[in-house]
C-alpha atoms as a PDB file:
ATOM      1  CA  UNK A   1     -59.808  51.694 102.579  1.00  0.00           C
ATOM      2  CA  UNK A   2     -60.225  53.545  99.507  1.00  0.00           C
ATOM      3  CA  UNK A   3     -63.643  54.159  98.410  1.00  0.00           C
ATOM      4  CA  UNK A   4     -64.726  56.212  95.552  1.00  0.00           C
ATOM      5  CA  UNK A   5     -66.155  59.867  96.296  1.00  0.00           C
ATOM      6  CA  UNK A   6     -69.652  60.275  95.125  1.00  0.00           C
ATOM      7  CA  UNK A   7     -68.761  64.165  95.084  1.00  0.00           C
ATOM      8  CA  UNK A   8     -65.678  63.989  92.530  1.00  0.00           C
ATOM      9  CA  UNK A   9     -66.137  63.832  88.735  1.00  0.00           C
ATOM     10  CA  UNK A  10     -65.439  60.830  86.921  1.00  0.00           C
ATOM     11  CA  UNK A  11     -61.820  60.761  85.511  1.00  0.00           C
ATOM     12  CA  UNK A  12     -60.642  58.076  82.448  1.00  0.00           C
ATOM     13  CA  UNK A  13     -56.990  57.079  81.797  1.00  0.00           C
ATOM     14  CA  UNK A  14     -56.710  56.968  78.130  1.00  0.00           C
ATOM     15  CA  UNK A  15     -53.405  56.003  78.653  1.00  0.00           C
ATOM     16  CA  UNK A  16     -53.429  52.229  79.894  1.00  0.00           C
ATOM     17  CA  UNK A  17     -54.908  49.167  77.331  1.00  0.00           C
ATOM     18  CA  UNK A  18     -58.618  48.451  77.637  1.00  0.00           C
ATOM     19  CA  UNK A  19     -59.657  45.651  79.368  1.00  0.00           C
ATOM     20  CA  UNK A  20     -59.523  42.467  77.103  1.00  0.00           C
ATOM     21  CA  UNK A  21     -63.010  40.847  76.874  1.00  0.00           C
ATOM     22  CA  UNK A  22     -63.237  36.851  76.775  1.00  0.00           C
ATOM     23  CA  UNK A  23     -62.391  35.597  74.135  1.00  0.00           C
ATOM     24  CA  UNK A  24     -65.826  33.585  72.311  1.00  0.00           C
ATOM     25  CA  UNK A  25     -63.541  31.040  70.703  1.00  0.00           C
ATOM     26  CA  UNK A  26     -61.659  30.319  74.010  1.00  0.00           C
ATOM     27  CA  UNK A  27     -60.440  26.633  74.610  1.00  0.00           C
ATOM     28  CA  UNK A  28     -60.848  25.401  70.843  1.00  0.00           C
ATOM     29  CA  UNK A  29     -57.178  25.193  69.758  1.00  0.00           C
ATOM     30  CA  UNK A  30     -56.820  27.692  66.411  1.00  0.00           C
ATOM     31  CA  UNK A  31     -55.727  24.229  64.687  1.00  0.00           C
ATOM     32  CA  UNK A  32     -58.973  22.293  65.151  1.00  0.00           C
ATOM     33  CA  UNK A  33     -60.749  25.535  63.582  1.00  0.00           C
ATOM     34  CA  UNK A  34     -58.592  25.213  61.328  1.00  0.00           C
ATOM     35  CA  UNK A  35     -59.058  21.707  60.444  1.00  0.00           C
ATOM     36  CA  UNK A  36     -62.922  22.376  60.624  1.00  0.00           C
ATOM     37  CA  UNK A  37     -62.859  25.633  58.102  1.00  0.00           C
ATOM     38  CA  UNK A  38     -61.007  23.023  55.608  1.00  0.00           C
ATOM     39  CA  UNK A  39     -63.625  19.983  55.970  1.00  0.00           C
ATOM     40  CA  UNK A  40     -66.640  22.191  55.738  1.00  0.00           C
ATOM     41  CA  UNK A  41     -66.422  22.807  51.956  1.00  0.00           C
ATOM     42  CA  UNK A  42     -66.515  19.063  51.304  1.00  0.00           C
ATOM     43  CA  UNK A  43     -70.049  19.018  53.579  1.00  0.00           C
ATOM     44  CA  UNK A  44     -70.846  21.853  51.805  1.00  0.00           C
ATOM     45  CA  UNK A  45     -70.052  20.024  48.477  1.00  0.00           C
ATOM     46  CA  UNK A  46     -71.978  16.623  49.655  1.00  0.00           C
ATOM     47  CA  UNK A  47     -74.770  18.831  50.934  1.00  0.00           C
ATOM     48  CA  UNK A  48     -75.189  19.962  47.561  1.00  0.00           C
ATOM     49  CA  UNK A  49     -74.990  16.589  45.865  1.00  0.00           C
ATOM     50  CA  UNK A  50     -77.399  15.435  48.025  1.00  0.00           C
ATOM     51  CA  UNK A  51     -80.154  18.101  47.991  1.00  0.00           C
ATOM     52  CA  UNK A  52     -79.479  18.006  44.058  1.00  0.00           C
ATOM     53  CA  UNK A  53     -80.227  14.037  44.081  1.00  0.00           C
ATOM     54  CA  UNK A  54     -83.004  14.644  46.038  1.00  0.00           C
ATOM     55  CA  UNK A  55     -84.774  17.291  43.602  1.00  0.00           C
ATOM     56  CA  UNK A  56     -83.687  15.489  40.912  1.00  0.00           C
ATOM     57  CA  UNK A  57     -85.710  12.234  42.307  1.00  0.00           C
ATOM     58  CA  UNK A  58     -88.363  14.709  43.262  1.00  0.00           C
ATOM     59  CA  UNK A  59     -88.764  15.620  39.877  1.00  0.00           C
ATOM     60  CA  UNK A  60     -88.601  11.984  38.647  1.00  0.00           C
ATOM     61  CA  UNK A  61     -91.481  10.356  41.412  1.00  0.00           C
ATOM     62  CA  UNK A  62     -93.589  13.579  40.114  1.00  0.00           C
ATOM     63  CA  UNK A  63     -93.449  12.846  36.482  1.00  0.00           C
ATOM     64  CA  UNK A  64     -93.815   9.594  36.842  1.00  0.00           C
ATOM     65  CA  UNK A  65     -96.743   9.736  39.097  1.00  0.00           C
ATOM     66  CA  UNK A  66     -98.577  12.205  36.970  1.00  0.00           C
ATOM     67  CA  UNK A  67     -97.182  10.797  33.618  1.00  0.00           C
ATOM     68  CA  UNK A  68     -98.630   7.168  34.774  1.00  0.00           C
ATOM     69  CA  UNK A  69    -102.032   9.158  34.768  1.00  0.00           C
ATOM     70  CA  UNK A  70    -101.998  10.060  31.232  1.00  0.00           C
ATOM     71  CA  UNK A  71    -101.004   7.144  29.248  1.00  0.00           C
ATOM     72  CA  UNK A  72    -103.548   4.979  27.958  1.00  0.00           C
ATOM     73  CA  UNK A  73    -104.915   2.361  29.598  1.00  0.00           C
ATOM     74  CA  UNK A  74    -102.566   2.199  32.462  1.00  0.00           C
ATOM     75  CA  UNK A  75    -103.927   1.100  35.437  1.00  0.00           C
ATOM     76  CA  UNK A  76    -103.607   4.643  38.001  1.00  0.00           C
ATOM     77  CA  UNK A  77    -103.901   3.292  40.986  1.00  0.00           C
ATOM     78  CA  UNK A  78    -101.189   0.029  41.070  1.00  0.00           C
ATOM     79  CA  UNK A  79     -98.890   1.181  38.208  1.00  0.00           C
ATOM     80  CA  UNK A  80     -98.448   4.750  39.935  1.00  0.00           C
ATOM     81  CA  UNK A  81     -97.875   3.339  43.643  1.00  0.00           C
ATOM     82  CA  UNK A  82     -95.515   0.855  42.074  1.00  0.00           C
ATOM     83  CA  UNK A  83     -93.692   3.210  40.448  1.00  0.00           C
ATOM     84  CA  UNK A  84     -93.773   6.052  42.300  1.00  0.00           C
ATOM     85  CA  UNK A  85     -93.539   4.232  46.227  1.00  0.00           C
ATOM     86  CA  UNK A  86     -89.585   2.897  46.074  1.00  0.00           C
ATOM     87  CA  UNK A  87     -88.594   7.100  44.545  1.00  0.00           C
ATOM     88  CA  UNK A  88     -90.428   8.636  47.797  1.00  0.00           C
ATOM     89  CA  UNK A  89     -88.659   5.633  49.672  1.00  0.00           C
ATOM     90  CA  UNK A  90     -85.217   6.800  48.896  1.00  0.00           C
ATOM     91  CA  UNK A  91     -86.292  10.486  49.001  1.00  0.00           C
ATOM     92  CA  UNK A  92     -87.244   9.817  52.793  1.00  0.00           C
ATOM     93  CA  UNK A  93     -83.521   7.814  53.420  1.00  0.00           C
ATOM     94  CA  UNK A  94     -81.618  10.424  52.034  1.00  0.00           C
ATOM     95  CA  UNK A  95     -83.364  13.628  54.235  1.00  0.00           C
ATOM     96  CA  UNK A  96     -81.234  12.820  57.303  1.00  0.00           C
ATOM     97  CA  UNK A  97     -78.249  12.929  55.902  1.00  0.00           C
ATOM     98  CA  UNK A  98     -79.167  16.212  54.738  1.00  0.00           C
ATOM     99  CA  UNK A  99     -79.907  17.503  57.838  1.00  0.00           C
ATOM    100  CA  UNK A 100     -76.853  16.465  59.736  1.00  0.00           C
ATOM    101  CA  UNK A 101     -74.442  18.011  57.333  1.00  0.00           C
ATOM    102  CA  UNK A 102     -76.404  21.284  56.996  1.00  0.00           C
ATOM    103  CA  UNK A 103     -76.356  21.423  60.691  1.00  0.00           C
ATOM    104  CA  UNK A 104     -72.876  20.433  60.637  1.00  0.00           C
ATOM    105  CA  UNK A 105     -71.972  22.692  58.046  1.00  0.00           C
ATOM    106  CA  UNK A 106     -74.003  25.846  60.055  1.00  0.00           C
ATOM    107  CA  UNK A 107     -71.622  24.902  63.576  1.00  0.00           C
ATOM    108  CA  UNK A 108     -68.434  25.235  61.761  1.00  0.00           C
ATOM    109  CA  UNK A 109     -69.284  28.204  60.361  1.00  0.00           C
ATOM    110  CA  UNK A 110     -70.640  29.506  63.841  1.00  0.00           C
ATOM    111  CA  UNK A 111     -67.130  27.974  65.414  1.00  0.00           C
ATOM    112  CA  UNK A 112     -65.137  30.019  62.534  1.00  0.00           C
ATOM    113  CA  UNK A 113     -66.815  32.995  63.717  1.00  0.00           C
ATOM    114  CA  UNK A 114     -66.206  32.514  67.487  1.00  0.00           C
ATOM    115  CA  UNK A 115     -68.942  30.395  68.697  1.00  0.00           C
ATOM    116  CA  UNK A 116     -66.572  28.531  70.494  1.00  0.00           C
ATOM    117  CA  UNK A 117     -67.189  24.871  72.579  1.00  0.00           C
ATOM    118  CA  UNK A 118     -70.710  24.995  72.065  1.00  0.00           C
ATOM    119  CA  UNK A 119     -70.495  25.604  67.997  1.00  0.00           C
ATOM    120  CA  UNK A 120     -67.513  22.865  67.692  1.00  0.00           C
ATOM    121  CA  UNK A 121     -69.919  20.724  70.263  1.00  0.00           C
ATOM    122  CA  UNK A 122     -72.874  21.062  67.890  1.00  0.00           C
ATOM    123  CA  UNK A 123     -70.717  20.065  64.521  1.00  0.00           C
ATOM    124  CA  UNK A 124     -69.532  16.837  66.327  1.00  0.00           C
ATOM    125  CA  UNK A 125     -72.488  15.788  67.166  1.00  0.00           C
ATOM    126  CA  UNK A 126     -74.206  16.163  64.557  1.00  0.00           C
ATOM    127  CA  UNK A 127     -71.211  15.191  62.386  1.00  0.00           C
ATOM    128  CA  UNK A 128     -71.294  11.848  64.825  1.00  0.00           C
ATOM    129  CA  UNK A 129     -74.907  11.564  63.712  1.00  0.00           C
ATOM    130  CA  UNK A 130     -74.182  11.487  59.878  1.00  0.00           C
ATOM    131  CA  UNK A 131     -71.833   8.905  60.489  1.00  0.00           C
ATOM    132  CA  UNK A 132     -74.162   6.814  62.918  1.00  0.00           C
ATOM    133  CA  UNK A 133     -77.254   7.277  60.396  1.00  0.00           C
ATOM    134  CA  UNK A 134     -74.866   5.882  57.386  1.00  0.00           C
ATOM    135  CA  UNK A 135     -73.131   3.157  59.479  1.00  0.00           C
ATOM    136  CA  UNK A 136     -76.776   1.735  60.374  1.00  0.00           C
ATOM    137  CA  UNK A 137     -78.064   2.160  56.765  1.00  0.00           C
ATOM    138  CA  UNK A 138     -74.712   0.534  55.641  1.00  0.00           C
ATOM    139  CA  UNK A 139     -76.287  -2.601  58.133  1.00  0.00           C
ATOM    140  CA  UNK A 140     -79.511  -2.581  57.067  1.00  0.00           C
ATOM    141  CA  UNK A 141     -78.324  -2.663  53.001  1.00  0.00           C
ATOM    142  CA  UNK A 142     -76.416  -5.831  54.335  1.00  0.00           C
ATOM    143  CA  UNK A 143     -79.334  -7.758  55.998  1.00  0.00           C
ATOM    144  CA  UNK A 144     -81.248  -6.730  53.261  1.00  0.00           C
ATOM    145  CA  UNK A 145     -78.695  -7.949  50.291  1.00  0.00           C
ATOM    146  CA  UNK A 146     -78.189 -11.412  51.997  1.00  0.00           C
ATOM    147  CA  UNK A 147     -82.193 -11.456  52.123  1.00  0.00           C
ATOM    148  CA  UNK A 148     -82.273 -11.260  48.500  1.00  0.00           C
ATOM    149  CA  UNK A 149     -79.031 -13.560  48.174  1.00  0.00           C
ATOM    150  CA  UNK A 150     -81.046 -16.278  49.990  1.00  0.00           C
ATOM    151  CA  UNK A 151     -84.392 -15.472  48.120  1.00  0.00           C
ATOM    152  CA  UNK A 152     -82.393 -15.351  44.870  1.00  0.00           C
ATOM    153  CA  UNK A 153     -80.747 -19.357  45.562  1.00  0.00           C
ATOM    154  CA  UNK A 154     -83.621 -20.537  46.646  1.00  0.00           C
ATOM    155  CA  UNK A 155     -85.589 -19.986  43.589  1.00  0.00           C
ATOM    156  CA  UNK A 156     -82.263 -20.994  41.252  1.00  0.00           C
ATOM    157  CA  UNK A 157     -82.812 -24.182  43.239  1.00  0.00           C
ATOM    158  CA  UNK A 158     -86.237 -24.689  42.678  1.00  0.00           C
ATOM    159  CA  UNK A 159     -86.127 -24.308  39.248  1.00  0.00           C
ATOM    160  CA  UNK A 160     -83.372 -26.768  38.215  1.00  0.00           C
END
C-alpha cells in the first residue's frame, strides 16, 4: 500500500501535462454553438426594432396624452383615454416579446462563452416562448379579425 509520508517534502513533476479541467461547454456539439452565435445577431437586430417601436410609441401615447391637454376645448378626460388607451395597449403586447429575445439573446451569449447545457437550455426555452407568445397572438388577431368581419357584414346588411 503506498501511502504518502507526512515527514517528506512535497515534490512536483513539471514534466507531465496538467490535469485537464471539465470542459463548461461539454455535450453541446461546437456546431449548434455555432448555429446559435449566427442567429443571435438577428435577435439582437429584432430586439432592437422592437425596443425602438416601443419608445417610439412611448413617445407618441405621451404627446398625445399631454398634447390632448392643451388644445382648446378638447374634452381631457374621453379624448385623451381614447387616444392614448389602444398606444399603451400595444406597448403592453409588444413587452414580452422583448423579454424573450433579450433573454434569449443573454443564453447564447452565456453558451458562446461556455455556459454549456444550462445556457443553450435557457435560449430554447425562452426562444420556445417567443414563438408560443407570437403563435397565440397570431390566434387571437384571427378571432379578433373574423369578429370585425362579422360586425362589418352585418351592418353592410342592415343598411341596404
Amino acid at each position: 500500500m503506498n501511502t504518502p509520508n507526512p515527514f517528506q517534502p512535497p515534490s512536483a513533476n513539471f514534466n507531465e501535462a496538467a490535469p485537464s479541467l471539465p470542459d463548461a461547454s461539454s455535450g453541446v456539439p461546437p456546431s449548434v454553438v455555432a448555429i446559435l452565435r449566427e442567429t443571435r445577431p438577428w435577435l439582437l437586430l429584432m430586439l432592437g426594432l422592437l425596443v425602438t417601436g416601443l419608445a417610439l410609441v412611448g413617445l407618441a401615447v405621451l404627446g398625445l396624452g399631454v398634447g390632448s391637454w392643451f388644445m382648446p376645448g378638447a374634452r381631457h378626460s374621453t379624448m385623451s383615454l381614447t387616444v392614448v388607451l389602444p398606444f399603451l395597449v400595444m406597448m403592453l403586447i409588444y413587452v414580452p416579446p422583448v423579454v424573450y429575445l433579450g433573454r434569449c439573446a443573454s443564453g447564447i451569449r452565456r453558451l458562446q462563452e461556455g455556459g454549456g447545457l444550462p445556457a443553450l437550455e435557457d435560449a430554447l426555452r425562452n426562444q420556445k416562448s417567443f414563438w408560443r407568445y407570437l403563435g397565440v397572438l397570431i390566434l387571437v388577431l384571427i378571432a379578433l379579425y373574423a369578429l370585425y368581419a362579422i360586425v362589418f357584414v352585418v351592418m353592410l346588411a342592415r343598411g341596404s
